[in-house]
ModelCIF file with pLDDT and N, C-alpha, C, O atoms, coordinates in Angstrom:
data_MODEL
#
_entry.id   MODEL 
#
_entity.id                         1 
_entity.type                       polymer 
_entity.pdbx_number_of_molecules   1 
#
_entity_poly.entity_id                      1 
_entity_poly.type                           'polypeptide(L)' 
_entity_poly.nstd_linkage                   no 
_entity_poly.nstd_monomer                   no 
_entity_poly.pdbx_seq_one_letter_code       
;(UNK)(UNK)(UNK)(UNK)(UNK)(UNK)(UNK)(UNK)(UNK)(UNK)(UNK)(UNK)(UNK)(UNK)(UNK)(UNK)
(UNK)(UNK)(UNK)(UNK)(UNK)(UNK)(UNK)(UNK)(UNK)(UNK)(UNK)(UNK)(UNK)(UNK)(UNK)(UNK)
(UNK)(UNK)(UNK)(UNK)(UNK)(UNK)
;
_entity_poly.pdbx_seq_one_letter_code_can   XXXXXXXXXXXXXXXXXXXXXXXXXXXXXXXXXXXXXX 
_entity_poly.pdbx_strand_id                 A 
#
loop_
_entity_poly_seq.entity_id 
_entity_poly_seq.num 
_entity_poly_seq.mon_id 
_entity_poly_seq.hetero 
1 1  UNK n 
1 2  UNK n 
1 3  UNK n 
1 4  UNK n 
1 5  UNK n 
1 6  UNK n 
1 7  UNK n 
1 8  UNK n 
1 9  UNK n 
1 10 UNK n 
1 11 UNK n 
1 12 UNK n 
1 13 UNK n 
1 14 UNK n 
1 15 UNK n 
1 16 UNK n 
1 17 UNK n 
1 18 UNK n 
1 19 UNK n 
1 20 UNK n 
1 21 UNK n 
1 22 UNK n 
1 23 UNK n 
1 24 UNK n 
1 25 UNK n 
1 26 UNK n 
1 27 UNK n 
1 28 UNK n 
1 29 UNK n 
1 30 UNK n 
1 31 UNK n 
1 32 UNK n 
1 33 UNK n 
1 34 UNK n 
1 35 UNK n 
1 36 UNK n 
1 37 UNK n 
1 38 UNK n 
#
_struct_asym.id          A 
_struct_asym.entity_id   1 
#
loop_
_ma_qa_metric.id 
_ma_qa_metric.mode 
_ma_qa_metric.name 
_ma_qa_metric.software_group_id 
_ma_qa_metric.type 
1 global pLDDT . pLDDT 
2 local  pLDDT . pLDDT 
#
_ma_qa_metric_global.metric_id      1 
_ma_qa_metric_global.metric_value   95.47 
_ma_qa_metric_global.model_id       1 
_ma_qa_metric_global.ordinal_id     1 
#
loop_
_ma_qa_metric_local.label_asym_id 
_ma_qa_metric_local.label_comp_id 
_ma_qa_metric_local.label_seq_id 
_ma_qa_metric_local.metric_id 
_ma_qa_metric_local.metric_value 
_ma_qa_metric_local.model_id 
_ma_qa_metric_local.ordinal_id 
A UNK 1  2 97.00 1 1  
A UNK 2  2 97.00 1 2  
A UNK 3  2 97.00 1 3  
A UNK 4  2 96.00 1 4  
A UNK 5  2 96.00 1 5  
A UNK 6  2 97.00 1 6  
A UNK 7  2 98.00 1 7  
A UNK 8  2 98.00 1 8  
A UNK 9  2 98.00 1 9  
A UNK 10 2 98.00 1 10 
A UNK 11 2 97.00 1 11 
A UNK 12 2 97.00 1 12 
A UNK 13 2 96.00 1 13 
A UNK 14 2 96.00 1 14 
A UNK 15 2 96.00 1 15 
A UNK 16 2 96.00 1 16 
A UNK 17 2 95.00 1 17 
A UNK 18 2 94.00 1 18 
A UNK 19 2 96.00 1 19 
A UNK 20 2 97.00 1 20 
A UNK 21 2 97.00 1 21 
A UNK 22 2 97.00 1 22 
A UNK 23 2 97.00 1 23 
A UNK 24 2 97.00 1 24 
A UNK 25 2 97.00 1 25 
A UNK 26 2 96.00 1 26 
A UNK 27 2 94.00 1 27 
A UNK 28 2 95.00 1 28 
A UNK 29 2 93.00 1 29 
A UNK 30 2 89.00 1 30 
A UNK 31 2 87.00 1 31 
A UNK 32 2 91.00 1 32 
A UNK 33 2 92.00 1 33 
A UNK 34 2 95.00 1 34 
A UNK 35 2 96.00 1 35 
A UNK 36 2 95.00 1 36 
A UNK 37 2 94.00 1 37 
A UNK 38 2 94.00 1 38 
#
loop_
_atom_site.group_PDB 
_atom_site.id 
_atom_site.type_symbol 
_atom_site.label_atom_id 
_atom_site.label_alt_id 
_atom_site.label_comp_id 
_atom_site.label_asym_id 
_atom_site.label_entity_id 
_atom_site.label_seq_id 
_atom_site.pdbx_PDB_ins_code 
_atom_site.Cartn_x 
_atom_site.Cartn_y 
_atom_site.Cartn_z 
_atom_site.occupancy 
_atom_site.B_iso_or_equiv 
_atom_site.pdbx_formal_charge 
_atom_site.auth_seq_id 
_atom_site.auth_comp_id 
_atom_site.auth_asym_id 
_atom_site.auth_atom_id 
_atom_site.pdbx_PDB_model_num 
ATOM 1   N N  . UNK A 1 1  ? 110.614 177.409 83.914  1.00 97.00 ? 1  UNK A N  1 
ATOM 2   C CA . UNK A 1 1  ? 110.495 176.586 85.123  1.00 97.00 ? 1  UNK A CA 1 
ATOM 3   C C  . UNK A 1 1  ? 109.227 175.749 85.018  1.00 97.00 ? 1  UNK A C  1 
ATOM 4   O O  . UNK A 1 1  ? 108.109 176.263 84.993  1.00 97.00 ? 1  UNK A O  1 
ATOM 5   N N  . UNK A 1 2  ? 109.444 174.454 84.957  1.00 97.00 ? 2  UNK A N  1 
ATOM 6   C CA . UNK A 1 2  ? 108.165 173.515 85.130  1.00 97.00 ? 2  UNK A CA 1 
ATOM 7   C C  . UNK A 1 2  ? 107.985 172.494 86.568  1.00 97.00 ? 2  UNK A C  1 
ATOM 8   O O  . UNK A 1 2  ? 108.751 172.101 87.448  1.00 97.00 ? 2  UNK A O  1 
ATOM 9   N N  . UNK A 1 3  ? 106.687 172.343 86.287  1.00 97.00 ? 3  UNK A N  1 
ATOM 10  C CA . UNK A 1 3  ? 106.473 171.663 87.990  1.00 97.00 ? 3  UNK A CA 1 
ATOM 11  C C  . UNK A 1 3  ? 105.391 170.802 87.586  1.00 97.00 ? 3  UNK A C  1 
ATOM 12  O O  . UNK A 1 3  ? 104.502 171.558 87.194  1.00 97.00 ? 3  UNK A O  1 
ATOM 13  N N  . UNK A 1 4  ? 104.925 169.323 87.457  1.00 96.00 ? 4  UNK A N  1 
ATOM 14  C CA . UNK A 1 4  ? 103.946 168.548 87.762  1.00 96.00 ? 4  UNK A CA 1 
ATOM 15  C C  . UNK A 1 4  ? 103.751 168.848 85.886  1.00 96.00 ? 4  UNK A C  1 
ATOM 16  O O  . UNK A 1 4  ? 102.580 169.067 85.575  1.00 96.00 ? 4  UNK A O  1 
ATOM 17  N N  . UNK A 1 5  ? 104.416 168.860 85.111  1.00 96.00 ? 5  UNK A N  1 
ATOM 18  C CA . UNK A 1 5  ? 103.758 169.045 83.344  1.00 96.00 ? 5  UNK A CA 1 
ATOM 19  C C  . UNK A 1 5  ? 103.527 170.413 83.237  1.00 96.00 ? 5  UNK A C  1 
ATOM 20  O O  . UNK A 1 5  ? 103.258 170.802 82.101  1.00 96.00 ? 5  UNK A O  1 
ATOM 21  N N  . UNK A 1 6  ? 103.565 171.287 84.169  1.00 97.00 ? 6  UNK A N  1 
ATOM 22  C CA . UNK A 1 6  ? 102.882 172.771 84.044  1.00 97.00 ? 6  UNK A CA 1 
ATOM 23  C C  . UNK A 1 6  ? 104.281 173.951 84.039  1.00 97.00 ? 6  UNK A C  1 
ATOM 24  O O  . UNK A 1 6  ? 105.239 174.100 84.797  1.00 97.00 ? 6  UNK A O  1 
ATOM 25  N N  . UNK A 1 7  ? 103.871 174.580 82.913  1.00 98.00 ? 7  UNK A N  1 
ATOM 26  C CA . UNK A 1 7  ? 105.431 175.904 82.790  1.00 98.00 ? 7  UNK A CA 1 
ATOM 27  C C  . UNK A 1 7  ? 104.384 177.129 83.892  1.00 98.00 ? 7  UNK A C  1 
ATOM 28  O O  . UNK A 1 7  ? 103.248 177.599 83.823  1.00 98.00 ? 7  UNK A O  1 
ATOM 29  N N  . UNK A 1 8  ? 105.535 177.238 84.828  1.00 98.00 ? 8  UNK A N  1 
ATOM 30  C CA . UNK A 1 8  ? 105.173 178.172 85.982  1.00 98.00 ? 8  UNK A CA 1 
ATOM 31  C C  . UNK A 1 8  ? 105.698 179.395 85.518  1.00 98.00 ? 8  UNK A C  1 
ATOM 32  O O  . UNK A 1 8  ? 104.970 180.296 85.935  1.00 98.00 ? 8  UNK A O  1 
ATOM 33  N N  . UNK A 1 9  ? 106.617 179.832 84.856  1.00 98.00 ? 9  UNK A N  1 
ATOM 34  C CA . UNK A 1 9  ? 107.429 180.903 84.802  1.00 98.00 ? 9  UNK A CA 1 
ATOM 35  C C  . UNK A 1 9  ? 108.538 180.973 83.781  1.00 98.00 ? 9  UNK A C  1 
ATOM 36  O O  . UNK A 1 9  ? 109.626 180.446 84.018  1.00 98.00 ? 9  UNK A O  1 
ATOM 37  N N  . UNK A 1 10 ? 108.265 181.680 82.528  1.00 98.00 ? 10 UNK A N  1 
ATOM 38  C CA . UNK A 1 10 ? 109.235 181.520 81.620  1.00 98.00 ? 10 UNK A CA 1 
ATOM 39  C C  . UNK A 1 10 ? 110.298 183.086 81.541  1.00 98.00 ? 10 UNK A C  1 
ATOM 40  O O  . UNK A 1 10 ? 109.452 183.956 81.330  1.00 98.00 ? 10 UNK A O  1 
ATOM 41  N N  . UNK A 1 11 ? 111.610 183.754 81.608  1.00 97.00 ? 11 UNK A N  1 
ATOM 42  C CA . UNK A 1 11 ? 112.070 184.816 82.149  1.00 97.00 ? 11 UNK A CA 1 
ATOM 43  C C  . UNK A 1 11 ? 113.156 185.200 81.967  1.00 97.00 ? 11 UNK A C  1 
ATOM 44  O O  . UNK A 1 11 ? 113.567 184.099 81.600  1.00 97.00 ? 11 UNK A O  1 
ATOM 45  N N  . UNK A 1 12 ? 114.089 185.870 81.892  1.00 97.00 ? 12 UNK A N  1 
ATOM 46  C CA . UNK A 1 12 ? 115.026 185.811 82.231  1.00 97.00 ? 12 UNK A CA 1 
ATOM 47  C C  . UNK A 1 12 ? 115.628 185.412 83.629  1.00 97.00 ? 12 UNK A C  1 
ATOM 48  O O  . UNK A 1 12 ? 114.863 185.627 84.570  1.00 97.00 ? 12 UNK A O  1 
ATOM 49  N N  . UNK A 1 13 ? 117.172 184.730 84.027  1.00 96.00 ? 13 UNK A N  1 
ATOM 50  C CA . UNK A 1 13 ? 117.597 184.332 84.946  1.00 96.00 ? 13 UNK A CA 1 
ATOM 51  C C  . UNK A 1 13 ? 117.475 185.833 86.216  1.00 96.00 ? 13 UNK A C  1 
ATOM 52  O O  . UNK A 1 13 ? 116.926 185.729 87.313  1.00 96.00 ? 13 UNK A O  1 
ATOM 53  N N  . UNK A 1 14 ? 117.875 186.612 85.894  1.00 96.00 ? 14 UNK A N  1 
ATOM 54  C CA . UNK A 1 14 ? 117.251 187.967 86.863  1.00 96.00 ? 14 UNK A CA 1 
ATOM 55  C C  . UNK A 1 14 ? 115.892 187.986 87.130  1.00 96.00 ? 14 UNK A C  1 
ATOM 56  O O  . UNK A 1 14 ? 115.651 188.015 88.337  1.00 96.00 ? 14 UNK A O  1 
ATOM 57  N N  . UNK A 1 15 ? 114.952 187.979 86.422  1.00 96.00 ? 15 UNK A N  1 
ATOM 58  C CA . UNK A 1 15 ? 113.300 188.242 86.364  1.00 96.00 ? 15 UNK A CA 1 
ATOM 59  C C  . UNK A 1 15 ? 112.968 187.424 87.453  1.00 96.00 ? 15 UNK A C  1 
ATOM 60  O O  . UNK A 1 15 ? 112.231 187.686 88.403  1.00 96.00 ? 15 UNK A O  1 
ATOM 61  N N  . UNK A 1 16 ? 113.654 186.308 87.183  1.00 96.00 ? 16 UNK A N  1 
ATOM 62  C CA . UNK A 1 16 ? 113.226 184.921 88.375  1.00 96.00 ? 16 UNK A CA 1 
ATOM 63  C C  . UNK A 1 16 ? 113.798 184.617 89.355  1.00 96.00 ? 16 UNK A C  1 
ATOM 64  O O  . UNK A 1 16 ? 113.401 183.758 90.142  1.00 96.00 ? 16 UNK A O  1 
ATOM 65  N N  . UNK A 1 17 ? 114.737 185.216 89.457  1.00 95.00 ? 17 UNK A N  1 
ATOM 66  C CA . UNK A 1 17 ? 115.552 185.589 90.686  1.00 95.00 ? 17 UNK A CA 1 
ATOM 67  C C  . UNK A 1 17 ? 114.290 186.429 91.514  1.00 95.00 ? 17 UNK A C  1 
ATOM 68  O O  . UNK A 1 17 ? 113.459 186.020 92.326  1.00 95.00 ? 17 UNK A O  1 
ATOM 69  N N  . UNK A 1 18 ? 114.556 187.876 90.891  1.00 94.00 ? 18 UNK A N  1 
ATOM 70  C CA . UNK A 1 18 ? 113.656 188.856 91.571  1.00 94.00 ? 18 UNK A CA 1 
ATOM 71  C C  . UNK A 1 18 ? 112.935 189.114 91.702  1.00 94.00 ? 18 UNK A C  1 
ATOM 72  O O  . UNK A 1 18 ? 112.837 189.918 92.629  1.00 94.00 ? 18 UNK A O  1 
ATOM 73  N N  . UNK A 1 19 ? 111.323 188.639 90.750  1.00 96.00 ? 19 UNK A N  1 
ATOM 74  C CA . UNK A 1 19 ? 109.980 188.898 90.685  1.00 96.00 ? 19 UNK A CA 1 
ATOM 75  C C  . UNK A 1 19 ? 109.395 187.141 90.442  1.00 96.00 ? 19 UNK A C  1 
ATOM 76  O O  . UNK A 1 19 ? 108.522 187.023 89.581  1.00 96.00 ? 19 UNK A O  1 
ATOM 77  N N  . UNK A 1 20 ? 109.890 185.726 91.226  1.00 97.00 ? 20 UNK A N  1 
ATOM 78  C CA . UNK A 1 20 ? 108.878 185.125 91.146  1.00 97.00 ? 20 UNK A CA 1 
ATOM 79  C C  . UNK A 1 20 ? 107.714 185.247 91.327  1.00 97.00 ? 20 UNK A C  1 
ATOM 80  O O  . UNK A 1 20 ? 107.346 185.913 92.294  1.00 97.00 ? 20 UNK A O  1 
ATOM 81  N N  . UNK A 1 21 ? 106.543 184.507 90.260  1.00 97.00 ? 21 UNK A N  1 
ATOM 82  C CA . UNK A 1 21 ? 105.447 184.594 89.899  1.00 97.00 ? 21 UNK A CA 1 
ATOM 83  C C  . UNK A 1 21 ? 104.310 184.166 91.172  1.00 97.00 ? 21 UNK A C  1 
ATOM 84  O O  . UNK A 1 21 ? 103.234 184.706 91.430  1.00 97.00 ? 21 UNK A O  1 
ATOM 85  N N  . UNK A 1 22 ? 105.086 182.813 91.955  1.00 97.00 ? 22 UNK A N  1 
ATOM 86  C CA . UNK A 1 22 ? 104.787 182.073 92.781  1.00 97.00 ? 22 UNK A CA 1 
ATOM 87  C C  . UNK A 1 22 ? 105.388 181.365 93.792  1.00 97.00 ? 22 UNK A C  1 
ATOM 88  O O  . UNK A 1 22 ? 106.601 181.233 93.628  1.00 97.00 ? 22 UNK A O  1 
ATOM 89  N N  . UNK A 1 23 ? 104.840 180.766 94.987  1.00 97.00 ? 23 UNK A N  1 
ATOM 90  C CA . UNK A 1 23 ? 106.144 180.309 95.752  1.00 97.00 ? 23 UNK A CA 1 
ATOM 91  C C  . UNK A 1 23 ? 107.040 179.374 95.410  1.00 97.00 ? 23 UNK A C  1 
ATOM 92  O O  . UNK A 1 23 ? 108.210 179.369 95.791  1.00 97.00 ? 23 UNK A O  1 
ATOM 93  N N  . UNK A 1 24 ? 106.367 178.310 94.467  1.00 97.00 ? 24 UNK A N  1 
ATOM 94  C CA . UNK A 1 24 ? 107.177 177.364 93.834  1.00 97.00 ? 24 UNK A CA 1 
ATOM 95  C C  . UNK A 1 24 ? 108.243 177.917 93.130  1.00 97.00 ? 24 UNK A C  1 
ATOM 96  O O  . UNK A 1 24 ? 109.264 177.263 93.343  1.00 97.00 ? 24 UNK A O  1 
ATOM 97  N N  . UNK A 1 25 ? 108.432 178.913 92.332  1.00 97.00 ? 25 UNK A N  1 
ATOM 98  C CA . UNK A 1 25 ? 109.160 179.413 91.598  1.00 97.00 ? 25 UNK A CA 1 
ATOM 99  C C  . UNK A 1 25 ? 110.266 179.989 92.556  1.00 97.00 ? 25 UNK A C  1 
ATOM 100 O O  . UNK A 1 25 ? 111.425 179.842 92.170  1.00 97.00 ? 25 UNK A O  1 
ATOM 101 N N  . UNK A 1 26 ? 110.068 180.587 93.687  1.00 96.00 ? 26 UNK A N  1 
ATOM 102 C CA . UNK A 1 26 ? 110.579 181.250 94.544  1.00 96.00 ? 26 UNK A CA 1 
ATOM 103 C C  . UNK A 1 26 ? 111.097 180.780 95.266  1.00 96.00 ? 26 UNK A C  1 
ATOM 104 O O  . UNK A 1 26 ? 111.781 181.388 96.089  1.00 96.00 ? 26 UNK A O  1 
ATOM 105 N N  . UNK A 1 27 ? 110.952 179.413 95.226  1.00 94.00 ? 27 UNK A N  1 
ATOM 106 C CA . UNK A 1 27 ? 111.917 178.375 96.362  1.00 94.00 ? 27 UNK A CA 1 
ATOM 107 C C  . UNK A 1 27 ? 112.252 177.809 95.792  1.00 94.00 ? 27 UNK A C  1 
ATOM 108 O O  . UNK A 1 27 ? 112.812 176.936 96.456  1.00 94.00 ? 27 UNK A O  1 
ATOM 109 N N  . UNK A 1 28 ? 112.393 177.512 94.242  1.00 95.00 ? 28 UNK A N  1 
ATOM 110 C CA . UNK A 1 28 ? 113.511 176.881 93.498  1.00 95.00 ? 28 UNK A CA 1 
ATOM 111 C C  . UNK A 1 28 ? 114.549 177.261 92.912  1.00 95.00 ? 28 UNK A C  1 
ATOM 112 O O  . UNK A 1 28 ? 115.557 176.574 92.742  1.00 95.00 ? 28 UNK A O  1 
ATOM 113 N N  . UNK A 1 29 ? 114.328 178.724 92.453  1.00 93.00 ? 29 UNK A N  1 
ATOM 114 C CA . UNK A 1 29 ? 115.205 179.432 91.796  1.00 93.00 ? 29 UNK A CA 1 
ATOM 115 C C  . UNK A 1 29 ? 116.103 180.258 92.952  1.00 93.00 ? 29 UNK A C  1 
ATOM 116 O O  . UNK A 1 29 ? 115.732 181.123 93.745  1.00 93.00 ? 29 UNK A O  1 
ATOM 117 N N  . UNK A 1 30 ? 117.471 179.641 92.735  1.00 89.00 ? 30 UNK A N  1 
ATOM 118 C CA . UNK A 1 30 ? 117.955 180.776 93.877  1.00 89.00 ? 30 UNK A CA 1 
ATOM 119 C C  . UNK A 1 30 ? 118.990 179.694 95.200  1.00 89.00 ? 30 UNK A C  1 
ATOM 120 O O  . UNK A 1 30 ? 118.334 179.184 96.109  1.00 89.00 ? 30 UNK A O  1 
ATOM 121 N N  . UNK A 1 31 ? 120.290 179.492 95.170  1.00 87.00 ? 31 UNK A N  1 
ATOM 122 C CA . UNK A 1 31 ? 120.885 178.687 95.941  1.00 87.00 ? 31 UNK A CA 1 
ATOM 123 C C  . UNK A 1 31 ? 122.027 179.560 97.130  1.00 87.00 ? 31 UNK A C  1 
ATOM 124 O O  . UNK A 1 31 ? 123.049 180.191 96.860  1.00 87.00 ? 31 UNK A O  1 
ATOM 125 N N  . UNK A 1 32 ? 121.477 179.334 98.296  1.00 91.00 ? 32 UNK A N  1 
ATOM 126 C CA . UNK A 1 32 ? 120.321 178.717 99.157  1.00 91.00 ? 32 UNK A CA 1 
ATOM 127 C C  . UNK A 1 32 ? 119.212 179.171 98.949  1.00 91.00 ? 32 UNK A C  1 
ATOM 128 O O  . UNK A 1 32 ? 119.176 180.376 98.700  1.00 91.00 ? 32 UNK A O  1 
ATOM 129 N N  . UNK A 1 33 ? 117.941 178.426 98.968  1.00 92.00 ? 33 UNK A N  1 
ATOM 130 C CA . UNK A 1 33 ? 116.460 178.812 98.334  1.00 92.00 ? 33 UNK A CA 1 
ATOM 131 C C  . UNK A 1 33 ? 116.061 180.213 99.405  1.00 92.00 ? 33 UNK A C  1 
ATOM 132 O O  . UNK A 1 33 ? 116.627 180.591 100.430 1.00 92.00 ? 33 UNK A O  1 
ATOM 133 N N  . UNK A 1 34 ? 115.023 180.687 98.784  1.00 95.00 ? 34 UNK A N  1 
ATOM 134 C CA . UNK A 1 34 ? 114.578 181.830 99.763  1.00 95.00 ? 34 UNK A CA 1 
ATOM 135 C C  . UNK A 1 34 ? 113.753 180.662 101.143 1.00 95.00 ? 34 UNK A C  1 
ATOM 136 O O  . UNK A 1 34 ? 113.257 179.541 101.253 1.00 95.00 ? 34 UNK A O  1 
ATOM 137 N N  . UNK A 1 35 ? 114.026 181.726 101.850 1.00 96.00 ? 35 UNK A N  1 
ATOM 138 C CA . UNK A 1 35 ? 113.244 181.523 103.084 1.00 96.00 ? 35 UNK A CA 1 
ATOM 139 C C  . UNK A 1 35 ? 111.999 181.799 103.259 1.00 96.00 ? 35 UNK A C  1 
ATOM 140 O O  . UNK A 1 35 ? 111.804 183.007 103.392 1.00 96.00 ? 35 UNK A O  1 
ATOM 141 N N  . UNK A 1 36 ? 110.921 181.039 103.320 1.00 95.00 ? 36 UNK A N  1 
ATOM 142 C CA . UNK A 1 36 ? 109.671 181.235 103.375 1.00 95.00 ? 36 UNK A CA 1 
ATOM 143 C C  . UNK A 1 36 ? 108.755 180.992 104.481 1.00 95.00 ? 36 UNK A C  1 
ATOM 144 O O  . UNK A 1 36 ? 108.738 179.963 105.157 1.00 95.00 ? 36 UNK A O  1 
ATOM 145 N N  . UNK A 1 37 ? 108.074 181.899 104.608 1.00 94.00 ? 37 UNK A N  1 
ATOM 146 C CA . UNK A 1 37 ? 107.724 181.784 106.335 1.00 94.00 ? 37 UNK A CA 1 
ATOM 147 C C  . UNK A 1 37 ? 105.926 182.708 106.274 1.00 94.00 ? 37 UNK A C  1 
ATOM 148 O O  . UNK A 1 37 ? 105.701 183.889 106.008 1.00 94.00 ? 37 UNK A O  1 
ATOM 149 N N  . UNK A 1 38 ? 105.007 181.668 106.609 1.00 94.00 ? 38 UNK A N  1 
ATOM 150 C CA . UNK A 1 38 ? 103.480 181.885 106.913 1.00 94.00 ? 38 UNK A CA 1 
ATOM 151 C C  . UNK A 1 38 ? 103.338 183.017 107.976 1.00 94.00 ? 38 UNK A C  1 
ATOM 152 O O  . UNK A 1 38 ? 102.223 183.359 108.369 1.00 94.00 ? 38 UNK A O  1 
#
């Protein structure tokens, strides 16, 4: 997974499903995206 030139998270399709690294990762991977809430 890359964002802005930068690899955020390299994984298997499960790994990144279930243990994103970050929120970016975590709201891209995954349809409908996760729900994220402050």
């Amino acid at each position: 997974v890359l964002k802005d030139g930068l690899l955020q998270q390299c994984d298997t399709p499960r790994t990144l499903f279930d243990h994103p690294v970050n929120v970016f990762v975590a709201g891209f991977m995954g349809s409908p995206a996760m729900n994220l809430i402050d």
